[in-house]
C-alpha atoms as a PDB file:
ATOM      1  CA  UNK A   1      -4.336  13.218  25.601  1.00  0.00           C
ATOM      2  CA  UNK A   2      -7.383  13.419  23.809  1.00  0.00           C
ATOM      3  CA  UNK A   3      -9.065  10.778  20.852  1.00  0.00           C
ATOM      4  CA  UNK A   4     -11.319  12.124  19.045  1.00  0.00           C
ATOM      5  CA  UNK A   5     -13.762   8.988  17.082  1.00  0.00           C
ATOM      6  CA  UNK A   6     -16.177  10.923  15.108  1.00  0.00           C
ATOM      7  CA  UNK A   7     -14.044  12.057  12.013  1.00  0.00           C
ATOM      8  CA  UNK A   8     -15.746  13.574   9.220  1.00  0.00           C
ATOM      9  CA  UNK A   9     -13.703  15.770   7.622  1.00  0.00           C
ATOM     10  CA  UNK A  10     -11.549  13.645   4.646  1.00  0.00           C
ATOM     11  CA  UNK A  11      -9.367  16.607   3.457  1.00  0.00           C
ATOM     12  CA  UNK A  12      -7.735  17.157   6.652  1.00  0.00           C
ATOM     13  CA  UNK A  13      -7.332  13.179   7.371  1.00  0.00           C
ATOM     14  CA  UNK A  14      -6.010  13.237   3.742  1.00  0.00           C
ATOM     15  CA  UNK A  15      -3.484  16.281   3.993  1.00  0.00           C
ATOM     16  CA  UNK A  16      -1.910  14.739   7.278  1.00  0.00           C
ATOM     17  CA  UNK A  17      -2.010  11.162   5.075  1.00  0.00           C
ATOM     18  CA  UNK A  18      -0.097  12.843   2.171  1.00  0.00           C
ATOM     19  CA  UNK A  19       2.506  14.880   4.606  1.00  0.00           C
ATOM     20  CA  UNK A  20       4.054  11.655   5.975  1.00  0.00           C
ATOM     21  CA  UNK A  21       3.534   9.470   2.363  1.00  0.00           C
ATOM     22  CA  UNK A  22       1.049   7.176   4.240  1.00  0.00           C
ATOM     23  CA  UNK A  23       0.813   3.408   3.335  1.00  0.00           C
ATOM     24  CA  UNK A  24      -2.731   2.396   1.371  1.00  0.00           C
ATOM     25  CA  UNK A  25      -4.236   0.715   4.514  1.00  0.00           C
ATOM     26  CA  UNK A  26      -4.313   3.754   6.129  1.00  0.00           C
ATOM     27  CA  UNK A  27      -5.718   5.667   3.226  1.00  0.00           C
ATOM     28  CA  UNK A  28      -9.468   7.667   3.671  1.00  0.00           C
ATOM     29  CA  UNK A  29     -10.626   6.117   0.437  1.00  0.00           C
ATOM     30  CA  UNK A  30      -9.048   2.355   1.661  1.00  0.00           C
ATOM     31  CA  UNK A  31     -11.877   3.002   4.070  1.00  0.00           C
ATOM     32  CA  UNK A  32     -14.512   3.975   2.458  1.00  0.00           C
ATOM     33  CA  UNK A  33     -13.921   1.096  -0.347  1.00  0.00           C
ATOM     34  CA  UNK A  34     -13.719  -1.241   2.319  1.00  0.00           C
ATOM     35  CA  UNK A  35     -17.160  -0.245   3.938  1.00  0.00           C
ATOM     36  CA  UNK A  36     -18.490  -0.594   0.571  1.00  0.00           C
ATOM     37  CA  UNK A  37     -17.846  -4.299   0.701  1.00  0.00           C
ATOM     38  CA  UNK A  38     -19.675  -4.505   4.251  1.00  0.00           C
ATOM     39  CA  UNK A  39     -16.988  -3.579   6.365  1.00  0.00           C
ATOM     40  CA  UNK A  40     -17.235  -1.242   9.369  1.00  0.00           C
ATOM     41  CA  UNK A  41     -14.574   1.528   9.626  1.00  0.00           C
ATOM     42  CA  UNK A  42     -13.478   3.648  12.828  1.00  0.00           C
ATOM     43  CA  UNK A  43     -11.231   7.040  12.211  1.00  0.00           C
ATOM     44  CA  UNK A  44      -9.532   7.970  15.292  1.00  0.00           C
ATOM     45  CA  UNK A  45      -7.745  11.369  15.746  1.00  0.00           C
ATOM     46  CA  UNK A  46      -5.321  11.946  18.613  1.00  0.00           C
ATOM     47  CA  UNK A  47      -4.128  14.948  20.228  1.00  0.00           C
ATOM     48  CA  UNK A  48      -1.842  16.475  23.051  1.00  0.00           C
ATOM     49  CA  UNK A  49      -1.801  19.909  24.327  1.00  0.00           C
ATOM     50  CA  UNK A  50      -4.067  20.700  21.184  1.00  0.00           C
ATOM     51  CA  UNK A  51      -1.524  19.280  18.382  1.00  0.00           C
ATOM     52  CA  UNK A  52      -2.451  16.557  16.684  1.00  0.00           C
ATOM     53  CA  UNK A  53       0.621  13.504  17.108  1.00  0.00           C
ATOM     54  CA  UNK A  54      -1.566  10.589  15.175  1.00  0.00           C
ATOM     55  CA  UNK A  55      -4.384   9.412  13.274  1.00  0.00           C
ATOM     56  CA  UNK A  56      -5.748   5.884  13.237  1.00  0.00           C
ATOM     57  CA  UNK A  57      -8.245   3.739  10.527  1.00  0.00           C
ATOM     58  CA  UNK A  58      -9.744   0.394  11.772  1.00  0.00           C
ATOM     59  CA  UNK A  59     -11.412  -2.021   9.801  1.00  0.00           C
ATOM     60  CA  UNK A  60     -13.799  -3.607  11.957  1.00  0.00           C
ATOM     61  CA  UNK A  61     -15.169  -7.009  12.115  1.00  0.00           C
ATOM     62  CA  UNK A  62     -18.520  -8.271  13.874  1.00  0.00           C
ATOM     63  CA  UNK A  63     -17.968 -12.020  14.328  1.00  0.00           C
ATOM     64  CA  UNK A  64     -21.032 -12.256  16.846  1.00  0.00           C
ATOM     65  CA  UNK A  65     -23.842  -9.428  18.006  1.00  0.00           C
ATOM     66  CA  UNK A  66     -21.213  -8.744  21.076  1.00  0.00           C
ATOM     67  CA  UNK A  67     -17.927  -9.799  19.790  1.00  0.00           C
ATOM     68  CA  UNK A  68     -15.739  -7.397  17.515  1.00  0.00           C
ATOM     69  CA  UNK A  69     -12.189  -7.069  16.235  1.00  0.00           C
ATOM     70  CA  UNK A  70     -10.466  -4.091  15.054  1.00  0.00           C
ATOM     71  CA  UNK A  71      -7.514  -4.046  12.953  1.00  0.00           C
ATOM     72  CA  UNK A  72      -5.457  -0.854  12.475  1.00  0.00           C
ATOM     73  CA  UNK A  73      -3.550  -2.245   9.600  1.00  0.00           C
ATOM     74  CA  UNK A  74       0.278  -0.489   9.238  1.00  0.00           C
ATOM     75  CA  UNK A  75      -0.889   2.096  11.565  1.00  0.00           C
ATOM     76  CA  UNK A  76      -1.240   4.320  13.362  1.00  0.00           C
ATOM     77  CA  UNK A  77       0.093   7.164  11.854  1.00  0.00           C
ATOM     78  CA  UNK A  78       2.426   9.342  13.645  1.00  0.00           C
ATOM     79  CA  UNK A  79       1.640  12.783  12.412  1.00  0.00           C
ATOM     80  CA  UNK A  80       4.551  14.211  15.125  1.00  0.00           C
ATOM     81  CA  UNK A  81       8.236  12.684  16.674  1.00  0.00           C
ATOM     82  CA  UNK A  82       7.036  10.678  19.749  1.00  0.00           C
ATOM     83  CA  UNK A  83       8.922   8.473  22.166  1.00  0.00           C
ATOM     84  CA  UNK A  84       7.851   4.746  22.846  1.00  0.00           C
ATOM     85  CA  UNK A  85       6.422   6.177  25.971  1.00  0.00           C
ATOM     86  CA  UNK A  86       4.488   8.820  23.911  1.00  0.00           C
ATOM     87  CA  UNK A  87       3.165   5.949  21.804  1.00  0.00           C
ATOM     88  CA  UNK A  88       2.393   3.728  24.308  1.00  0.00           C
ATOM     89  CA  UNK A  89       0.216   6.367  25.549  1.00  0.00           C
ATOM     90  CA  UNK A  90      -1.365   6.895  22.460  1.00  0.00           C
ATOM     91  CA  UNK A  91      -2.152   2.925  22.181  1.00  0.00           C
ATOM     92  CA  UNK A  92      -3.918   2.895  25.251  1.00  0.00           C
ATOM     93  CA  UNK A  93      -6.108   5.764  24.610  1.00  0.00           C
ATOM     94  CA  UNK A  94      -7.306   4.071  21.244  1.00  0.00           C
ATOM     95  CA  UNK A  95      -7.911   0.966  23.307  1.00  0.00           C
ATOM     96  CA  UNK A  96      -9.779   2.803  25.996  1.00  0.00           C
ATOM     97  CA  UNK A  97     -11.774   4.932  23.747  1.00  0.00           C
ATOM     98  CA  UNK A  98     -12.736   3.053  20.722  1.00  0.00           C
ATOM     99  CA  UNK A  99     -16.222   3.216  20.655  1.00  0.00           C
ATOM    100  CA  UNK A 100     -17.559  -0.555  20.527  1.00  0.00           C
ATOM    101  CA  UNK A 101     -19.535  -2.739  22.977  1.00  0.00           C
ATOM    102  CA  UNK A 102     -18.907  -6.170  24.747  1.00  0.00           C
ATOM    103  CA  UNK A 103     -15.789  -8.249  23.852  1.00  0.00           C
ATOM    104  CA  UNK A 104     -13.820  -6.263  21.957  1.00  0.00           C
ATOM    105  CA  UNK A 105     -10.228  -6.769  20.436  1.00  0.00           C
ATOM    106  CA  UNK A 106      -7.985  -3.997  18.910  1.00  0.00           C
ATOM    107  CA  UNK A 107      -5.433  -5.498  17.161  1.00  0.00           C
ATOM    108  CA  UNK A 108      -2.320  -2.854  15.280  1.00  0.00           C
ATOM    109  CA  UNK A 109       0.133  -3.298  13.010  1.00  0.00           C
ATOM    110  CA  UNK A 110       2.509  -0.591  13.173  1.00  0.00           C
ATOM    111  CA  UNK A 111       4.214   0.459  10.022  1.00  0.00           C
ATOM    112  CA  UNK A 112       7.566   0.363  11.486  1.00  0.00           C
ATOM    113  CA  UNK A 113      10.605  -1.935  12.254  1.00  0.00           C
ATOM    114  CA  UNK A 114      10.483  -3.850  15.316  1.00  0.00           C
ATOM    115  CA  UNK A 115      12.697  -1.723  18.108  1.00  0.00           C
ATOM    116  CA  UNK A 116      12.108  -0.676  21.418  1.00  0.00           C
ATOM    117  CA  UNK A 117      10.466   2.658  19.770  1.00  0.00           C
ATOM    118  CA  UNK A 118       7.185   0.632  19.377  1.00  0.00           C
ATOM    119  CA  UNK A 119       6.105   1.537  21.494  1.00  0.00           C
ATOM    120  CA  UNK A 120       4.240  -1.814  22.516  1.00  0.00           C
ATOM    121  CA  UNK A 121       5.632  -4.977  24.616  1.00  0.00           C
ATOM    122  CA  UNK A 122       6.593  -7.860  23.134  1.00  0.00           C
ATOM    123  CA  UNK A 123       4.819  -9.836  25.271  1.00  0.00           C
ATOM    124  CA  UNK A 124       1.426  -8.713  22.999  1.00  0.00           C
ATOM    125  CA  UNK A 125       3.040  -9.672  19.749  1.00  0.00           C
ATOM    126  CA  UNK A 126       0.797 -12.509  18.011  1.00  0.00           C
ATOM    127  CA  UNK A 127       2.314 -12.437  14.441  1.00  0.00           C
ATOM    128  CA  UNK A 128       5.711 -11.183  12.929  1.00  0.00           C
ATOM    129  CA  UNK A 129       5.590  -8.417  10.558  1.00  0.00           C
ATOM    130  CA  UNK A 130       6.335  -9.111   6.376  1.00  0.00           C
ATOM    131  CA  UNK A 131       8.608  -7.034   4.933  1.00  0.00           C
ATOM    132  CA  UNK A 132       7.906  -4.954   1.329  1.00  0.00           C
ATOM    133  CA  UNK A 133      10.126  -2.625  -0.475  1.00  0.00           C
ATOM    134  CA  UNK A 134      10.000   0.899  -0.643  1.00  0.00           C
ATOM    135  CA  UNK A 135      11.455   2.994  -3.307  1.00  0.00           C
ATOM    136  CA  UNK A 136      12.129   6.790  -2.950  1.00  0.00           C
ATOM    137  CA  UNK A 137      10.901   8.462  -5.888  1.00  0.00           C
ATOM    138  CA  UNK A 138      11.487  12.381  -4.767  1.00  0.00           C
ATOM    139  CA  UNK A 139      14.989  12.024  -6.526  1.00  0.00           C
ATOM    140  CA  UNK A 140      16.131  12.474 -10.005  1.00  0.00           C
ATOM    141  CA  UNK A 141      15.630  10.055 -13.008  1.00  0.00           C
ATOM    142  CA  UNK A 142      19.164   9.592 -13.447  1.00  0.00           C
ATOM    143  CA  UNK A 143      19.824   8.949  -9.742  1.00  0.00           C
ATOM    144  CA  UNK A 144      16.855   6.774  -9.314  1.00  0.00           C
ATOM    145  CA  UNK A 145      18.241   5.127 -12.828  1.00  0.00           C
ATOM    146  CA  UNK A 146      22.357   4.976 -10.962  1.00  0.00           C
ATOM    147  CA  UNK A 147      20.444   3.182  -8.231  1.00  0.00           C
ATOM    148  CA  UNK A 148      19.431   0.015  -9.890  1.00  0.00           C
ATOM    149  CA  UNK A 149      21.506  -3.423  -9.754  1.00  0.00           C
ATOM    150  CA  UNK A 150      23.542  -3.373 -12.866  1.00  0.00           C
ATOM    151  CA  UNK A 151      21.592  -6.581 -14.114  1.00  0.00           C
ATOM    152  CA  UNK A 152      18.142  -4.670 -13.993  1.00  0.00           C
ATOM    153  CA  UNK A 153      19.602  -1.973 -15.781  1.00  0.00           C
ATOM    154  CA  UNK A 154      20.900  -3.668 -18.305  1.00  0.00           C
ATOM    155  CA  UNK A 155      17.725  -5.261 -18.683  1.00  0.00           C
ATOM    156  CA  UNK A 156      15.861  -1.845 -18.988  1.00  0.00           C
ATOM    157  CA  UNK A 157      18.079  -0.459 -21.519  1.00  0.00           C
ATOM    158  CA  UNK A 158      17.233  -4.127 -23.468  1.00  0.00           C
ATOM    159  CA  UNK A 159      13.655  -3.429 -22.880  1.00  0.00           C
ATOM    160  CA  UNK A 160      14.427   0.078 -24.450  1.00  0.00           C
ATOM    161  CA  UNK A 161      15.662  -0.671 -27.590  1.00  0.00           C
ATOM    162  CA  UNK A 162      12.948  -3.649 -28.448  1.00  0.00           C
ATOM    163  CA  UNK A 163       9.920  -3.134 -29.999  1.00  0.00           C
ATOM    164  CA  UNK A 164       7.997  -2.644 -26.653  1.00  0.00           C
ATOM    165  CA  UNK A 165       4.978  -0.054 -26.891  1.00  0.00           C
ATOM    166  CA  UNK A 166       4.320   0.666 -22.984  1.00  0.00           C
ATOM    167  CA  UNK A 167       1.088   3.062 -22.987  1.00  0.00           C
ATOM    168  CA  UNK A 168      -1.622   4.078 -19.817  1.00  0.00           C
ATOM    169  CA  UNK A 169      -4.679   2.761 -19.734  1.00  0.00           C
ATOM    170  CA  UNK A 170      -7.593   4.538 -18.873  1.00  0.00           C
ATOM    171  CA  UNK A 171      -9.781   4.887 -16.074  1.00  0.00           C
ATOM    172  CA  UNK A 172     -12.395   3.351 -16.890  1.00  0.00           C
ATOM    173  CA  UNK A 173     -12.797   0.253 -15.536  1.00  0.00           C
ATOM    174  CA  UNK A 174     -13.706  -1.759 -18.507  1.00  0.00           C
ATOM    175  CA  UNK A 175     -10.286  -0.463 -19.971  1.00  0.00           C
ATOM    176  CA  UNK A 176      -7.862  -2.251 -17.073  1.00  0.00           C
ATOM    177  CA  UNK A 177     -10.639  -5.327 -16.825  1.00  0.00           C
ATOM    178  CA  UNK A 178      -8.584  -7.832 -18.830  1.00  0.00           C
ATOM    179  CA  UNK A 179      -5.419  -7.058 -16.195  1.00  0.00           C
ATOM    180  CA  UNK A 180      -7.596  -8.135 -13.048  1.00  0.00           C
ATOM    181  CA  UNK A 181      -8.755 -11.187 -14.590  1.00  0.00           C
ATOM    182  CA  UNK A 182      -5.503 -12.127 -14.941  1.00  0.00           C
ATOM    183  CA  UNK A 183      -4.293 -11.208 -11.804  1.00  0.00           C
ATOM    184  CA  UNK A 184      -7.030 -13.300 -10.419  1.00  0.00           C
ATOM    185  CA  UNK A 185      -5.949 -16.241 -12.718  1.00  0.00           C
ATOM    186  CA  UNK A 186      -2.715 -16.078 -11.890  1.00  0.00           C
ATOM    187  CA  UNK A 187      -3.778 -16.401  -8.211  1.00  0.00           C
ATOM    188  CA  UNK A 188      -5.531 -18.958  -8.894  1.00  0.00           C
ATOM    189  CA  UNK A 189      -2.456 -20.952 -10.137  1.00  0.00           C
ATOM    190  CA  UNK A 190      -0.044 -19.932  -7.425  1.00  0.00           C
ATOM    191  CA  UNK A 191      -2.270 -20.171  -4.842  1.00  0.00           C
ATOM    192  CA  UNK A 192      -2.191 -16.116  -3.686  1.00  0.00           C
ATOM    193  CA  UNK A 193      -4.289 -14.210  -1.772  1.00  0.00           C
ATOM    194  CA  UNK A 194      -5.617 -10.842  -2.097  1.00  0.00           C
ATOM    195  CA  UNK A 195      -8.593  -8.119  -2.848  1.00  0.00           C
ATOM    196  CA  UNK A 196     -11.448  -9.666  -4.720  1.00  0.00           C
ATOM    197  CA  UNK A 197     -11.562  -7.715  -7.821  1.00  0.00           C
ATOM    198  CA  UNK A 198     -14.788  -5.924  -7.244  1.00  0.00           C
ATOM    199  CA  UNK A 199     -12.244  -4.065  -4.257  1.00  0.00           C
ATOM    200  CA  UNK A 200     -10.513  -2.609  -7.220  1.00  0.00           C
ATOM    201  CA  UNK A 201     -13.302  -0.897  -8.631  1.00  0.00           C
ATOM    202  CA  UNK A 202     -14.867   0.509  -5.924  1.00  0.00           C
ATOM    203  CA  UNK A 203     -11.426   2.057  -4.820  1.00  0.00           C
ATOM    204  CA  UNK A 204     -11.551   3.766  -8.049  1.00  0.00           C
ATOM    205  CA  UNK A 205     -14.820   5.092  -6.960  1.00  0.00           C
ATOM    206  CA  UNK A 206     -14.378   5.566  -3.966  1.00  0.00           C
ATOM    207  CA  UNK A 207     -13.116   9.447  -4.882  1.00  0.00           C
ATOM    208  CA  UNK A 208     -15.283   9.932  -7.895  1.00  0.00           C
ATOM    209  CA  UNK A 209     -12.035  10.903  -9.768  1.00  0.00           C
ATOM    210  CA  UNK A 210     -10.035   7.406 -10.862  1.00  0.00           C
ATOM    211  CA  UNK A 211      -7.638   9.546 -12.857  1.00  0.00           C
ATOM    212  CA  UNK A 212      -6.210  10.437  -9.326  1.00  0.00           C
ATOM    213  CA  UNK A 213      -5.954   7.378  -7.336  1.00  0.00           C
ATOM    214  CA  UNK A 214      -5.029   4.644 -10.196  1.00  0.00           C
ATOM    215  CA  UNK A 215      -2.587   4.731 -13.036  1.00  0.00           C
ATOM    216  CA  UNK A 216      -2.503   1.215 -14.976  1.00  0.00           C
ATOM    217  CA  UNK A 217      -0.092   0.552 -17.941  1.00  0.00           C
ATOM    218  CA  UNK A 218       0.198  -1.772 -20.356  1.00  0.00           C
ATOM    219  CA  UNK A 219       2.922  -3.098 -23.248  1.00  0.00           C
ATOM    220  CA  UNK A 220       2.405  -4.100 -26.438  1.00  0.00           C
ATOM    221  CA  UNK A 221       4.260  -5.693 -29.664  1.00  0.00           C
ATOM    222  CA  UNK A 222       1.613  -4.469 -32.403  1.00  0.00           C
ATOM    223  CA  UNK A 223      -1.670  -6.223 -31.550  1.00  0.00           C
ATOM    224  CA  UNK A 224      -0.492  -8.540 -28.933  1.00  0.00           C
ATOM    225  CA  UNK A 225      -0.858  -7.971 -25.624  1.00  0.00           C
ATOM    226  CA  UNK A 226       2.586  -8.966 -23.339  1.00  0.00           C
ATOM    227  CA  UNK A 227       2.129  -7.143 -20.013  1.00  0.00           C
ATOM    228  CA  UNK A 228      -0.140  -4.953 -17.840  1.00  0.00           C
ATOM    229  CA  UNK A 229       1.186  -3.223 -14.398  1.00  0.00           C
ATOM    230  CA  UNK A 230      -1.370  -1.036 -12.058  1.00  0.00           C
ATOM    231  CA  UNK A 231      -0.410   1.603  -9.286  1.00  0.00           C
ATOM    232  CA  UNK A 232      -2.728   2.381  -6.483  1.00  0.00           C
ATOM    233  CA  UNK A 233      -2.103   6.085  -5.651  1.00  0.00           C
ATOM    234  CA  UNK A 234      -2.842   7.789  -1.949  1.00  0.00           C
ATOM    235  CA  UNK A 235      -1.739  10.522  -1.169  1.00  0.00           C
ATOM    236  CA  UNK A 236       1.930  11.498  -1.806  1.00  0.00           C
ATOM    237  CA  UNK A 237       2.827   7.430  -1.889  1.00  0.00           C
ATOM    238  CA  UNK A 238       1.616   5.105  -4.443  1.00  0.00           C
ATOM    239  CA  UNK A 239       1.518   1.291  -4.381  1.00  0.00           C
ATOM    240  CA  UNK A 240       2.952  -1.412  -7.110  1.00  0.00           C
ATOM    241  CA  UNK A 241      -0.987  -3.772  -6.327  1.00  0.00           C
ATOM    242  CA  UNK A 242      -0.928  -5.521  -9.680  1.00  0.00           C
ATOM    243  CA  UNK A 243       1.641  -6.900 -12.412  1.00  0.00           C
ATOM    244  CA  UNK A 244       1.287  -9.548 -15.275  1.00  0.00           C
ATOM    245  CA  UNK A 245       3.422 -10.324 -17.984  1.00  0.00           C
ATOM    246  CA  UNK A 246       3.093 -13.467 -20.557  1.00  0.00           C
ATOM    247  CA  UNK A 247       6.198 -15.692 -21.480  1.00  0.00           C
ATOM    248  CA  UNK A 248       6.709 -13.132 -24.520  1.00  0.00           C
ATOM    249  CA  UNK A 249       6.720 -10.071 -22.410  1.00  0.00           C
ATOM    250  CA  UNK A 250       8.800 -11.945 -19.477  1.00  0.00           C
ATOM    251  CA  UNK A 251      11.847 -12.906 -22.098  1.00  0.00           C
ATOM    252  CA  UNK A 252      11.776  -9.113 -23.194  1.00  0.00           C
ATOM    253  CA  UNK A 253      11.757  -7.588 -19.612  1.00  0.00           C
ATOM    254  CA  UNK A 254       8.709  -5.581 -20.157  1.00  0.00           C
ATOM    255  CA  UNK A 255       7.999  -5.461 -16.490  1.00  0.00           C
ATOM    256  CA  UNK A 256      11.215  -3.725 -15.955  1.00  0.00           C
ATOM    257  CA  UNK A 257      10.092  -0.997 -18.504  1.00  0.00           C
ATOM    258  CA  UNK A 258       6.630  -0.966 -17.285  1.00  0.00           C
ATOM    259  CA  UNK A 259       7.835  -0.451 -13.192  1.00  0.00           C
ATOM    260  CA  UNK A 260      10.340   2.294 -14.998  1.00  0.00           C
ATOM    261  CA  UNK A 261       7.888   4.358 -16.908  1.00  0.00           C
ATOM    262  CA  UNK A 262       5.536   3.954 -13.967  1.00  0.00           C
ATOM    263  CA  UNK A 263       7.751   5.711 -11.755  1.00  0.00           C
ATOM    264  CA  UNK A 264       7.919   8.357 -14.688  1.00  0.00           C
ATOM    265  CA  UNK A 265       4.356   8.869 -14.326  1.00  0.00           C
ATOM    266  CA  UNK A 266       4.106   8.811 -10.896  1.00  0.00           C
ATOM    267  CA  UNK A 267       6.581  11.821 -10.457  1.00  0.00           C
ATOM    268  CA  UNK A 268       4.590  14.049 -12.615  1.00  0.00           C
ATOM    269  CA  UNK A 269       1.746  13.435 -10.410  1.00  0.00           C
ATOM    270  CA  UNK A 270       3.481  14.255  -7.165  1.00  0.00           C
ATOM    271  CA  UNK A 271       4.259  11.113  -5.885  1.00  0.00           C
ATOM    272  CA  UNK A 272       7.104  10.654  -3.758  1.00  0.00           C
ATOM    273  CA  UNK A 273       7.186   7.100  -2.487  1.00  0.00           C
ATOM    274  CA  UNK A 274       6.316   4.086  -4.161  1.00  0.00           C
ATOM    275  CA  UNK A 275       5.314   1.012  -2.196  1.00  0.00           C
ATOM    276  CA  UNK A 276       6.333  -2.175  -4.195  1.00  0.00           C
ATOM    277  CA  UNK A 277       5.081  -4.584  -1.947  1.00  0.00           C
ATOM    278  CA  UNK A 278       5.582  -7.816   0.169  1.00  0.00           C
ATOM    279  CA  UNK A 279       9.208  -9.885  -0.499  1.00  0.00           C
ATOM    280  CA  UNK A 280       8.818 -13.827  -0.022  1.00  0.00           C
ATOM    281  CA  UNK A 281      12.499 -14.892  -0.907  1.00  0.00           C
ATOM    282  CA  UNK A 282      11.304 -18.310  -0.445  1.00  0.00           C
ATOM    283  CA  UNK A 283       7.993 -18.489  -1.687  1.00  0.00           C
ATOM    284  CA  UNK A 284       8.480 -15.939  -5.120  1.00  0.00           C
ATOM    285  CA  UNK A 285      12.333 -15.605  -4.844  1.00  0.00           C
ATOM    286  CA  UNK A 286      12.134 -14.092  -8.153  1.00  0.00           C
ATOM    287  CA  UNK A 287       9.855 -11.409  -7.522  1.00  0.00           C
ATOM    288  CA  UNK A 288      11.539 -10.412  -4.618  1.00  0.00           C
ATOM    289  CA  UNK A 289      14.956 -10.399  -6.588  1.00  0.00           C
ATOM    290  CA  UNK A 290      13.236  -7.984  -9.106  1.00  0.00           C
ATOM    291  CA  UNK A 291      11.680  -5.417  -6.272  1.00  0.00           C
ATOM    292  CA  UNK A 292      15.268  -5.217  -4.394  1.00  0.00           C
ATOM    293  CA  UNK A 293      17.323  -4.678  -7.679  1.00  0.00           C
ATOM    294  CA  UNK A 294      15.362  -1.653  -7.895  1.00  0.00           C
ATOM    295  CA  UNK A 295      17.506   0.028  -5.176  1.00  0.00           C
ATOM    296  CA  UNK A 296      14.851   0.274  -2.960  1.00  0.00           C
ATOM    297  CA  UNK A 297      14.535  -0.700   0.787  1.00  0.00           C
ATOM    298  CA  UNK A 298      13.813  -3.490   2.480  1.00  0.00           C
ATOM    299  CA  UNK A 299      11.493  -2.973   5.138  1.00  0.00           C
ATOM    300  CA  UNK A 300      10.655  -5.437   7.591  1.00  0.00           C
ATOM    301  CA  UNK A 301       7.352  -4.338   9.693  1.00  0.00           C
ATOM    302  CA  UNK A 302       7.123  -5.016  13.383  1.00  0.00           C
ATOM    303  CA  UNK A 303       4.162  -7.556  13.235  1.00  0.00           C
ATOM    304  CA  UNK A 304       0.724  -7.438  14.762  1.00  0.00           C
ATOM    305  CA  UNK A 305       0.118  -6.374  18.568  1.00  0.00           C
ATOM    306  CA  UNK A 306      -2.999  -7.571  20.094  1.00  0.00           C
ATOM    307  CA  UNK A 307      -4.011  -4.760  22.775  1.00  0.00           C
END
């Protein structure tokens, strides 16, 4: 088995991203946005008997001038079918291999229900995994549409027939502005981490074409402003990373219209699966209610293995 550290070449890490709908941590331009903000990033390739079977993105942090951690967030990828052996294999490679000096820890999150095909004793488990929603978009409108719980749907079709205007926004960051400010206001109030909104921008960047990698919408009752919604795209997957609605736009369901004609949008562009993010049914019980109606599934990641 051979790792390979020094990767280069973003189309191929990017076609073998795409081909298995990778998750946004594990996205080339994730990277890059993240070493923007100071942030050191390792690529790792792996292969045996000259296939490729994974690929691997660390974010690394330098806590002291001999003392790192690196965090292979809902990776790695498995490019190829391999057995918990297989993968165990693979894990201690990376951990042999990585290319840092003195006290070094490697710490993975695979993206991936906790079973014995982790491929990684339990004994190295530090945290249990969260669990997000993911929502097959490949099918048909109308099957995606038969999917939802018969109180979202009704909801849509309300959201229909009002006088909701739901329109993209552009690209240019000055256009989707007033959404992160008050995604970082309603933060604020519930007490919510997350990416400090520079992140956003530079993601955007990050592949010097925005129109490919973030579609933001927003609804509107004439002048007034009720609800904005952005999508992260990577790849052939997507990610739900922002929503806001006001009182006016949350008694009219607009974020059930919004989430609707986002998936619209996000099938003409190729995307297959649509990430809706982390459930808390007992910290936002409500959003989690509105990301499971959607007939997605739950998915509870294995947690975080220190190696």
């Amino acid at each position: 088995m051979k790792v390979e550290w020094r990767i280069t070449d973003m189309d191929a890490w990017d076609q073998a991203h795409a081909a298995v709908a990778g998750p946004l941590q594990q996205d080339w331009a994730y990277g890059s946005t993240m070493v923007t903000l100071g942030a050191r990033v390792l690529r790792a390739r792996v292969e045996a008997d000259g296939v490729v079977v994974a690929q691997a993105q660390f974010i690394v942090r330098q806590y002291a001038q001999w003392v790192a951690m690196a965090l292979c967030s809902r990776g790695p990828l498995w490019l190829q079918p391999l057995s918990a052996k297989d993968k165990a294999a693979v894990y201690q490679q990376l951990r042999r291999t990585i290319p840092l000096r003195g006290l070094r820890f490697m710490v993975v999150t695979p993206d991936e229900p906790l079973s014995a095909e982790v491929g990684l004793p339990r004994i190295r488990r530090v945290m249990s995994g969260y669990s997000t929603v993911t929502l097959d978009i490949s099918q048909p409108l109308e099957v995606l549409r038969a999917n939802l719980d018969r109180r979202w749907r009704h909801r849509l079709s309300g959201a229909e027939k009002s006088d909701l205007n739901v329109q993209r926004m552009g690209t240019n960051p000055g256009q989707y502005r007033w959404l992160l400010d008050a995604e970082m206001k309603q933060r604020a109030e519930r007490h919510l981490d997350g990416m400090p909104l520079i992140w956003f921008e530079r993601y955007a960047e990050a592949r010097k074409q925005p129109a490919r990698c973030v579609l933001s919408l927003r609804a509107d009752i004439g002048r007034d402003r009720l609800a904005g919604m952005m999508f992260l795209i990577h790849g052939q997957a997507a990610t739900y990373q922002v929503g806001w609605t006001s009182d006016a736009g949350r008694d009219l369901h607009a974020h059930n219209l919004m989430l609707w004609r986002g998936i619209e949008a996000l099938q003409e562009r190729g995307v297959r699966l649509l990430d809706l993010g982390g459930v808390n049914t007992q910290r936002s019980a409500g959003v989690a209610r509105f990301k499971m109606a959607t007939g997605g599934t739950v998915k509870q990641l294995a947690g975080s293995y220190l190696l």
